[in-house]
C-alpha atoms as a PDB file:
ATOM      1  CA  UNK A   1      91.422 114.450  93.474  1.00  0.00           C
ATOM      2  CA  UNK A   2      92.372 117.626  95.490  1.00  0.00           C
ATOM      3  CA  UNK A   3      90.138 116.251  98.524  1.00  0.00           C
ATOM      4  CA  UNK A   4      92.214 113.131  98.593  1.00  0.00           C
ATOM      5  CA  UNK A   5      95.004 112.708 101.379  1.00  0.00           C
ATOM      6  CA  UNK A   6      98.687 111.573 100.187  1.00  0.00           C
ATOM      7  CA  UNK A   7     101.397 110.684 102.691  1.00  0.00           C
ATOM      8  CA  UNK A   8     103.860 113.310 102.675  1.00  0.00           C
ATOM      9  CA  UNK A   9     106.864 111.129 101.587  1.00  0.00           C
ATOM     10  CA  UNK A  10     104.959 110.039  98.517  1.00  0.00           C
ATOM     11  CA  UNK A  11     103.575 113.436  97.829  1.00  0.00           C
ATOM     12  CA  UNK A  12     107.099 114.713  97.142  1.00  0.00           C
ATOM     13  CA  UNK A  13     107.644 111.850  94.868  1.00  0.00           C
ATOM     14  CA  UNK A  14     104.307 112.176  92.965  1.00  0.00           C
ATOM     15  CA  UNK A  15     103.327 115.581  92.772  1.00  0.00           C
ATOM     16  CA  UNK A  16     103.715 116.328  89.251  1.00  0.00           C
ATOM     17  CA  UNK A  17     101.651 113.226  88.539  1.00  0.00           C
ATOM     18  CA  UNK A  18      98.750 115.545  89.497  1.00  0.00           C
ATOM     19  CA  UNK A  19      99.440 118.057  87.333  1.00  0.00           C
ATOM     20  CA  UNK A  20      99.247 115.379  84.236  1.00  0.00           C
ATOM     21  CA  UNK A  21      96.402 115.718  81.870  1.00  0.00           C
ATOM     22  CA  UNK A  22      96.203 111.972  82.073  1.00  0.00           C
ATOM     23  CA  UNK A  23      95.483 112.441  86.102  1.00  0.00           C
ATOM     24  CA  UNK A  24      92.518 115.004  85.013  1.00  0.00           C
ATOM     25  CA  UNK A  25      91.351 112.955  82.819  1.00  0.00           C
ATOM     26  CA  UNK A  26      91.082 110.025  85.240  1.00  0.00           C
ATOM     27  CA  UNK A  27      89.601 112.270  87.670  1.00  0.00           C
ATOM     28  CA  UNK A  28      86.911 113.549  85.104  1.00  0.00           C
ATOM     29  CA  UNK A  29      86.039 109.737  84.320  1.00  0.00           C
ATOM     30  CA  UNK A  30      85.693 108.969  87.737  1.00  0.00           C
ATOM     31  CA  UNK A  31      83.456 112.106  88.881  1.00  0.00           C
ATOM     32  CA  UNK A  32      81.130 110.673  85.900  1.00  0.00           C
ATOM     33  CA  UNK A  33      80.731 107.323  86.731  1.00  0.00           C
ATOM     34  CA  UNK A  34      79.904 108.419  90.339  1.00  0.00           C
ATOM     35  CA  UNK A  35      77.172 110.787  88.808  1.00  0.00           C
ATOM     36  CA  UNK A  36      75.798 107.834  87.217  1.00  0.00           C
ATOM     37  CA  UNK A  37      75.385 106.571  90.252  1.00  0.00           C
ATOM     38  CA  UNK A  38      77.855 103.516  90.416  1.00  0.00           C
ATOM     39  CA  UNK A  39      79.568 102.483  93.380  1.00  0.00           C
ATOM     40  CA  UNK A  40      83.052 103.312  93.197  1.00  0.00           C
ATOM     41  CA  UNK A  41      85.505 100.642  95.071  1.00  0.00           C
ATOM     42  CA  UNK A  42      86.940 101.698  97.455  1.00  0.00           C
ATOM     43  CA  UNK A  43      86.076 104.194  99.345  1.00  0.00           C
ATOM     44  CA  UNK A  44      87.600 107.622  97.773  1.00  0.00           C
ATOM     45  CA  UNK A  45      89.525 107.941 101.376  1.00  0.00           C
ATOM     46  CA  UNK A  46      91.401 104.624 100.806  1.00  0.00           C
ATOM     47  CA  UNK A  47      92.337 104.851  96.569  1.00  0.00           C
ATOM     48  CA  UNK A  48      95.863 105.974  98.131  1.00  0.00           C
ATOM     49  CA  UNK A  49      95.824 103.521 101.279  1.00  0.00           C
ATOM     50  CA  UNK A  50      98.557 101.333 100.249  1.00  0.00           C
ATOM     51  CA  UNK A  51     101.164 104.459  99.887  1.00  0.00           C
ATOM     52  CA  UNK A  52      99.987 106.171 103.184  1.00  0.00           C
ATOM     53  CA  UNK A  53     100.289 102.848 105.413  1.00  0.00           C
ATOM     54  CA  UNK A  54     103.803 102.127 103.679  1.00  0.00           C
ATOM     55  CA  UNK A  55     105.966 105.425 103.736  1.00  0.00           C
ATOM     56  CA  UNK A  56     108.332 105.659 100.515  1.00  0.00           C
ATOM     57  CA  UNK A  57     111.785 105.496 102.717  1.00  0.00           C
ATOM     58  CA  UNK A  58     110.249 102.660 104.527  1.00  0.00           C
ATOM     59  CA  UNK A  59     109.324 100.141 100.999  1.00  0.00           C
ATOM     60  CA  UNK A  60     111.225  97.325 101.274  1.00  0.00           C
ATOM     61  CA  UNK A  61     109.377  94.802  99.545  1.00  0.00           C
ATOM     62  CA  UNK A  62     106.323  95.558  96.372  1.00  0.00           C
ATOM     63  CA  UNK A  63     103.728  93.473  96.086  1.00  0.00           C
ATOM     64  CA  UNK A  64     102.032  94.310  92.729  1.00  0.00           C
ATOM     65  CA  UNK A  65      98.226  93.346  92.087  1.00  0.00           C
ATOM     66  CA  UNK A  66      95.741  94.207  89.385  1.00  0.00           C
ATOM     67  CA  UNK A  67      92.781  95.814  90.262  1.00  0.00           C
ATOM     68  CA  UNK A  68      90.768  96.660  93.819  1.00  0.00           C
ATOM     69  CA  UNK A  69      88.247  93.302  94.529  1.00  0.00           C
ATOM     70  CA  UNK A  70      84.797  94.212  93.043  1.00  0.00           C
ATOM     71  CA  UNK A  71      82.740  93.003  95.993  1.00  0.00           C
ATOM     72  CA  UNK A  72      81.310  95.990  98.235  1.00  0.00           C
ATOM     73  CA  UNK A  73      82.873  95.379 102.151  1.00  0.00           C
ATOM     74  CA  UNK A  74      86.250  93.824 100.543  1.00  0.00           C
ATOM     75  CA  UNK A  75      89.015  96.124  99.362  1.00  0.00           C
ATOM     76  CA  UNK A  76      90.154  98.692 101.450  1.00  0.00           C
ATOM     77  CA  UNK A  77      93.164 100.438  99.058  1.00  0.00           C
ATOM     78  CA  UNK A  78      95.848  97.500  99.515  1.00  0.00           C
ATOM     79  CA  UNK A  79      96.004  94.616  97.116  1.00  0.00           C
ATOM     80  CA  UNK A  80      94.957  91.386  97.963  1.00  0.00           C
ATOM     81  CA  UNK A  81      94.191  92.313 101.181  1.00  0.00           C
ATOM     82  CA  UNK A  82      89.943  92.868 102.219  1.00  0.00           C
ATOM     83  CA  UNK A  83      88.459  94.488 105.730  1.00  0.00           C
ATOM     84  CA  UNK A  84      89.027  92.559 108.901  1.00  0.00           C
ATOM     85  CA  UNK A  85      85.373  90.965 109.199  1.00  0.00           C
ATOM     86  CA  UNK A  86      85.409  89.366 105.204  1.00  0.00           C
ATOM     87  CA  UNK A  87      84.745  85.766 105.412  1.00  0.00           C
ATOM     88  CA  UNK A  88      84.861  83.560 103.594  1.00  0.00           C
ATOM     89  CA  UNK A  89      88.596  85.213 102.542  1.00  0.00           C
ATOM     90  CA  UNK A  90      88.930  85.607  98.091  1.00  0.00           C
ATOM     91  CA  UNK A  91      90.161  82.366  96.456  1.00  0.00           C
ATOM     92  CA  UNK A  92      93.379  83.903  95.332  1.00  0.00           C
ATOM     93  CA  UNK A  93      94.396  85.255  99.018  1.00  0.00           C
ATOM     94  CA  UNK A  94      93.446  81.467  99.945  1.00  0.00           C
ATOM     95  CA  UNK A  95      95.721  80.740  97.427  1.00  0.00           C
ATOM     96  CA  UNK A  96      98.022  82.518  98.908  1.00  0.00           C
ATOM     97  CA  UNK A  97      97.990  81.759 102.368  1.00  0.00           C
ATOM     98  CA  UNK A  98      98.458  78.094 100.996  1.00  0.00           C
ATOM     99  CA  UNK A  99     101.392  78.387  99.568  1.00  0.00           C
ATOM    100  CA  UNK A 100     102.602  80.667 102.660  1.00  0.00           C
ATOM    101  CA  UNK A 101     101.832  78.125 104.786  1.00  0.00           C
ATOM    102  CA  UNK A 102     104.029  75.177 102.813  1.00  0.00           C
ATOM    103  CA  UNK A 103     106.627  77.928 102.257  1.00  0.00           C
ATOM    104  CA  UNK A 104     107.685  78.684 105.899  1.00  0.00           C
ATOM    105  CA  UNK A 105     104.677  77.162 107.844  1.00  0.00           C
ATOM    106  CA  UNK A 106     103.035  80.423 108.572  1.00  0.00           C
ATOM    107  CA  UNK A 107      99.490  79.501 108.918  1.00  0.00           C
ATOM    108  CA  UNK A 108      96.968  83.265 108.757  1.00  0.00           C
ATOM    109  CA  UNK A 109      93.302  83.301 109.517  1.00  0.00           C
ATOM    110  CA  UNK A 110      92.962  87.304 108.762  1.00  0.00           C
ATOM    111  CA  UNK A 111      92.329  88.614 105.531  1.00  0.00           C
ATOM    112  CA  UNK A 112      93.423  91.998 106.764  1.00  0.00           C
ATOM    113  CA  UNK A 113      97.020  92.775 105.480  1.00  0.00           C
ATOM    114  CA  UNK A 114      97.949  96.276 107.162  1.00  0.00           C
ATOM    115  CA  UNK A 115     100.558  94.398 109.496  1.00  0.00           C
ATOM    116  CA  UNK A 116     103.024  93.428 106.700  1.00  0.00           C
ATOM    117  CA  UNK A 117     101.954  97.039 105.259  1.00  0.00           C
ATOM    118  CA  UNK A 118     103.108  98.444 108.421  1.00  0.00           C
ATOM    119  CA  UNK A 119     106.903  96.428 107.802  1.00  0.00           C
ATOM    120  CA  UNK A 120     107.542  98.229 104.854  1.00  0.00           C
ATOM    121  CA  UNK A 121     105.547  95.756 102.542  1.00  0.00           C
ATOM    122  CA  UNK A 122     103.688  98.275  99.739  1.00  0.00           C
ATOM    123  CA  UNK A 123     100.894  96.050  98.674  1.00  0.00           C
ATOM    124  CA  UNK A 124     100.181  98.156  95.084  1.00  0.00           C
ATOM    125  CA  UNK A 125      96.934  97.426  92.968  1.00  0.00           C
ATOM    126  CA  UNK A 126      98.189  98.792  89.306  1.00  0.00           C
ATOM    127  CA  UNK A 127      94.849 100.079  89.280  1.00  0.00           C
ATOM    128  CA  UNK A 128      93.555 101.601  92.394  1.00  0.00           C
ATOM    129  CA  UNK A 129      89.164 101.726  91.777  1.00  0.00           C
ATOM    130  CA  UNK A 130      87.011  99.670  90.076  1.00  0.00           C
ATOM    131  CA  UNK A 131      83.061  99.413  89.618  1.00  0.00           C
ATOM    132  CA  UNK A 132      81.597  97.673  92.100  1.00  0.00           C
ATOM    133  CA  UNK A 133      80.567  93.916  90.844  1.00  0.00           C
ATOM    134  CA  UNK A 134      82.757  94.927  87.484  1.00  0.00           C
ATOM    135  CA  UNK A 135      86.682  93.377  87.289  1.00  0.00           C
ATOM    136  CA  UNK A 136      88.871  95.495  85.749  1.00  0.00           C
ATOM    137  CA  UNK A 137      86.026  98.147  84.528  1.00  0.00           C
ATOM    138  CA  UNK A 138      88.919 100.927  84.930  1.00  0.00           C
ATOM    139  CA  UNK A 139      91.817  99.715  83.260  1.00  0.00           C
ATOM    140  CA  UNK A 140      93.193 102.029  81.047  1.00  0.00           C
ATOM    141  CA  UNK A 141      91.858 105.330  82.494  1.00  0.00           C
ATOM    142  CA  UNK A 142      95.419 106.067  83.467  1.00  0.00           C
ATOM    143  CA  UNK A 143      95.902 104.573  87.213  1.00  0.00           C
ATOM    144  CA  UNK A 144      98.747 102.351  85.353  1.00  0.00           C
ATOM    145  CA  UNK A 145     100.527 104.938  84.224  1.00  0.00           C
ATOM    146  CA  UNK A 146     100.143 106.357  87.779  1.00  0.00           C
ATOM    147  CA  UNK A 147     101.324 103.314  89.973  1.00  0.00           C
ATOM    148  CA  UNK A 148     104.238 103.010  86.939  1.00  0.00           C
ATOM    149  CA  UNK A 149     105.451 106.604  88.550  1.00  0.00           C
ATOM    150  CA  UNK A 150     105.525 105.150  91.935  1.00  0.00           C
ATOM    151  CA  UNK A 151     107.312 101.905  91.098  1.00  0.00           C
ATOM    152  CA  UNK A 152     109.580 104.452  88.847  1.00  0.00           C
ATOM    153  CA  UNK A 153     110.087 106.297  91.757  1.00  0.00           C
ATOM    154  CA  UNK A 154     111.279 103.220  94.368  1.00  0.00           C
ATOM    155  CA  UNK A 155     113.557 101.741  91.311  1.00  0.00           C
ATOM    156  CA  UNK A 156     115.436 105.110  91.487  1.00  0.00           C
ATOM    157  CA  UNK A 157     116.196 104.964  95.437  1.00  0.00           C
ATOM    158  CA  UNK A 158     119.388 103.736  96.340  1.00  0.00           C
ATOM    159  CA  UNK A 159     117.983 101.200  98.647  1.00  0.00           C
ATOM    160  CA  UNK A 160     117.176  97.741  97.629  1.00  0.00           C
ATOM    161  CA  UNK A 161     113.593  97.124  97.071  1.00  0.00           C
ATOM    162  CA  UNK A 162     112.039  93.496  96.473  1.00  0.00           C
ATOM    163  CA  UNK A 163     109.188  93.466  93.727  1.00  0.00           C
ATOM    164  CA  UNK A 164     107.172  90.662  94.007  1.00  0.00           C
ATOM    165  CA  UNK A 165     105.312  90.506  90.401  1.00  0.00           C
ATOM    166  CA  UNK A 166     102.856  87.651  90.139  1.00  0.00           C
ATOM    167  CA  UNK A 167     101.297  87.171  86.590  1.00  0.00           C
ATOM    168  CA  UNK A 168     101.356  88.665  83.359  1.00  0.00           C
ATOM    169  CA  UNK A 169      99.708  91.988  84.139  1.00  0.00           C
ATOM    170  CA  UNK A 170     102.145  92.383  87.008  1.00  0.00           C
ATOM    171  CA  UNK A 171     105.305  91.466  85.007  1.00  0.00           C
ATOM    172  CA  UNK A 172     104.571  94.105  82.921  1.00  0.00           C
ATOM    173  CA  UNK A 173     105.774  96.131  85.136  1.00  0.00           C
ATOM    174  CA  UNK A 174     109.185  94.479  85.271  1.00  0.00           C
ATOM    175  CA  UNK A 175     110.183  96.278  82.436  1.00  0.00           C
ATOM    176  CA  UNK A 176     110.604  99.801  84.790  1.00  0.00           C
ATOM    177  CA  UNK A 177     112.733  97.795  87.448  1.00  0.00           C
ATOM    178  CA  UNK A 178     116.505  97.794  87.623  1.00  0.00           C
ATOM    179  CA  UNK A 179     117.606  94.126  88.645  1.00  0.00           C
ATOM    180  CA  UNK A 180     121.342  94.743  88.976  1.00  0.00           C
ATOM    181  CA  UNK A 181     120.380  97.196  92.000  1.00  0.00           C
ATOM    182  CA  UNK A 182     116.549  95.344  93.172  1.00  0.00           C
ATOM    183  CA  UNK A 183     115.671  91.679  93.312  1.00  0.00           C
ATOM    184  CA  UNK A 184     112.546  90.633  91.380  1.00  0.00           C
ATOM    185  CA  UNK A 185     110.500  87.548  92.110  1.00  0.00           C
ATOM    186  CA  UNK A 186     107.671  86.375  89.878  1.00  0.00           C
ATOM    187  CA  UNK A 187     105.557  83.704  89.028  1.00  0.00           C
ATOM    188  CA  UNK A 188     102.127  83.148  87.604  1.00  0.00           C
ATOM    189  CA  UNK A 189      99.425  84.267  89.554  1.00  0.00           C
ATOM    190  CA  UNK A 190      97.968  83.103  92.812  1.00  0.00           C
ATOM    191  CA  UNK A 191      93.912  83.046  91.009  1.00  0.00           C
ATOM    192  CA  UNK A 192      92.677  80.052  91.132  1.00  0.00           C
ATOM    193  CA  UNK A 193      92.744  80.244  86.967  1.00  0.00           C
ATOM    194  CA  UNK A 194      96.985  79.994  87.323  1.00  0.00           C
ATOM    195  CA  UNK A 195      98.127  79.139  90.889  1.00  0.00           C
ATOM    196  CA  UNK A 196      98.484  75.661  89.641  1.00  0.00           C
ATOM    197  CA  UNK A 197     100.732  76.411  86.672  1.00  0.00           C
ATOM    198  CA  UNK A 198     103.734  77.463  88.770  1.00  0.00           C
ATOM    199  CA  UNK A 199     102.488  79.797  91.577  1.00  0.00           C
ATOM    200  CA  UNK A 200     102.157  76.762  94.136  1.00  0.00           C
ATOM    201  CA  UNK A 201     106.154  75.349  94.933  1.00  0.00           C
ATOM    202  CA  UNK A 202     107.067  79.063  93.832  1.00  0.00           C
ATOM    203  CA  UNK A 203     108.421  79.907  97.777  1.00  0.00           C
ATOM    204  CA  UNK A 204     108.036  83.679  97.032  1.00  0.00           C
ATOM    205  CA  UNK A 205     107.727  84.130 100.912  1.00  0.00           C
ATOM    206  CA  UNK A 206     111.370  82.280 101.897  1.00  0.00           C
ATOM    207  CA  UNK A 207     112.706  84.197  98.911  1.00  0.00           C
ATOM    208  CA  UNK A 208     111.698  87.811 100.003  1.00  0.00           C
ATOM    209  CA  UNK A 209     113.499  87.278 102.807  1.00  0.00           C
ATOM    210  CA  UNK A 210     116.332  85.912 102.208  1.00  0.00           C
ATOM    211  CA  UNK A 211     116.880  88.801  99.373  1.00  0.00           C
ATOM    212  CA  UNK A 212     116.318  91.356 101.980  1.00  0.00           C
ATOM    213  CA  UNK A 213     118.264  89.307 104.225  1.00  0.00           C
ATOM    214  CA  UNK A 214     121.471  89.209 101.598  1.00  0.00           C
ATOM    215  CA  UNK A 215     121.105  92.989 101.156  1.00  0.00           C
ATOM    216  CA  UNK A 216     120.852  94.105 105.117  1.00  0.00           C
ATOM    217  CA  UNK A 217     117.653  94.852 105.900  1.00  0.00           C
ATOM    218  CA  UNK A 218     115.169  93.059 108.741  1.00  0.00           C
ATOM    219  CA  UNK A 219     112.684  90.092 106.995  1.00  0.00           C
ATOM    220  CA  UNK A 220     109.124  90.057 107.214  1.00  0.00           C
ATOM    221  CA  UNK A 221     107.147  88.602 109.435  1.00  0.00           C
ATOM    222  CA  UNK A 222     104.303  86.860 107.863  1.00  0.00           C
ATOM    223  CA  UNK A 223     102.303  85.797 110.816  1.00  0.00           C
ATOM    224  CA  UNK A 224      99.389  87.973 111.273  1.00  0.00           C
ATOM    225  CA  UNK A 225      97.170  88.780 114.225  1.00  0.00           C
ATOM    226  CA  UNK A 226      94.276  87.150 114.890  1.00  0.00           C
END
């Protein structure tokens, strides 16, 4: 992974990650699957996108996902989001944009999420490639324990962070946050498998920013470009 690009502020945070058998290990796995000719998703320029568009000083709110979406054209390194030109948009971003839109009447056509990345939103996929047309094919090659350093790494700041941690897989990573210093918001997840059992009516959108709100910092604005 020396030919991959990290944002300078994370790099400081991260660096010994690299130097982890575990991160050799992933990168050995991953060199062989690409010999084997699969498609590797995303592109290896955007398996880091989510913590170069969102500096470390500048996180104010996590957003924690599972995996990259297994469709060639859709993920581009930040979860939940997919390339401007994807239509029709993933059922659980639908999902999300409906509950958005009964939260605080923010109504988004775009699939393309880099504007709340850009407000200090860090939109994290626990695991950051997949196979292409193969959910969750590389879980458990050691991107967890990766994106665990980097949450690890916000919990420790003195700022307050929001983590946003929507299903089980997510709230697993609950367990390395500090809630007497961050605010935590979670719920079942916005698939359409779940977003019924407690993710619609779950406001997280009002809630983010009224915790940043309580704690000084500027809200989000949800309202994308179109």
């Amino acid at each position: 992974m020396s030919e991959i690009q990290l944002a300078a502020s994370w790099l400081e945070q991260l660096r010994h990650e690299f130097e982890q058998d575990y991160m050799k290990q992933l990168k050995t796995f991953l060199q062989h699957e690409k010999a084997q000719g699969k498609l590797i998703l995303p592109a290896p320029s955007q398996w880091f996108a989510a913590l170069n568009a969102t500096p470390f000083e500048q996180v104010k709110v996590v957003i924690i996902g599972q995996d990259p979406y297994p469709t060639p054209g859709h993920a581009h390194g930040l979860c939940f989001s997919v390339q401007p030109h994807v239509r029709p948009l993933p059922k659980s971003l639908i999902n999300i944009y409906q509950e958005l839109a009964d939260d605080l009447g923010v109504h988004n056509q775009s699939g393309y999420l880099m504007p709340w990345a850009e407000q200090g939103v860090l939109l994290l996929n626990a695991v950051l490639t997949v196979e292409a047309g193969n959910a969750n094919s590389h879980q458990g090659k050691g991107w967890e324990r990766f994106t665990d350093a980097a949450i690890q790494a916000l919990n420790k700041r003195d700022t307050h962070c929001v983590f946003v941690l929507w299903g089980a897989y997510a709230q697993k990573k609950g367990t390395l946050i500090d809630r007497q210093r961050h605010s935590v918001i979670s719920s079942t997840h916005p698939s359409p498998l779940s977003a019924y059992r407690g993710f619609f009516g779950s406001k997280p959108f009002s809630q983010i920013n009224q915790a940043l709100v309580k704690h000084q910092q500027s809200p989000i604005e949800w309202q994308l470009p179109e």
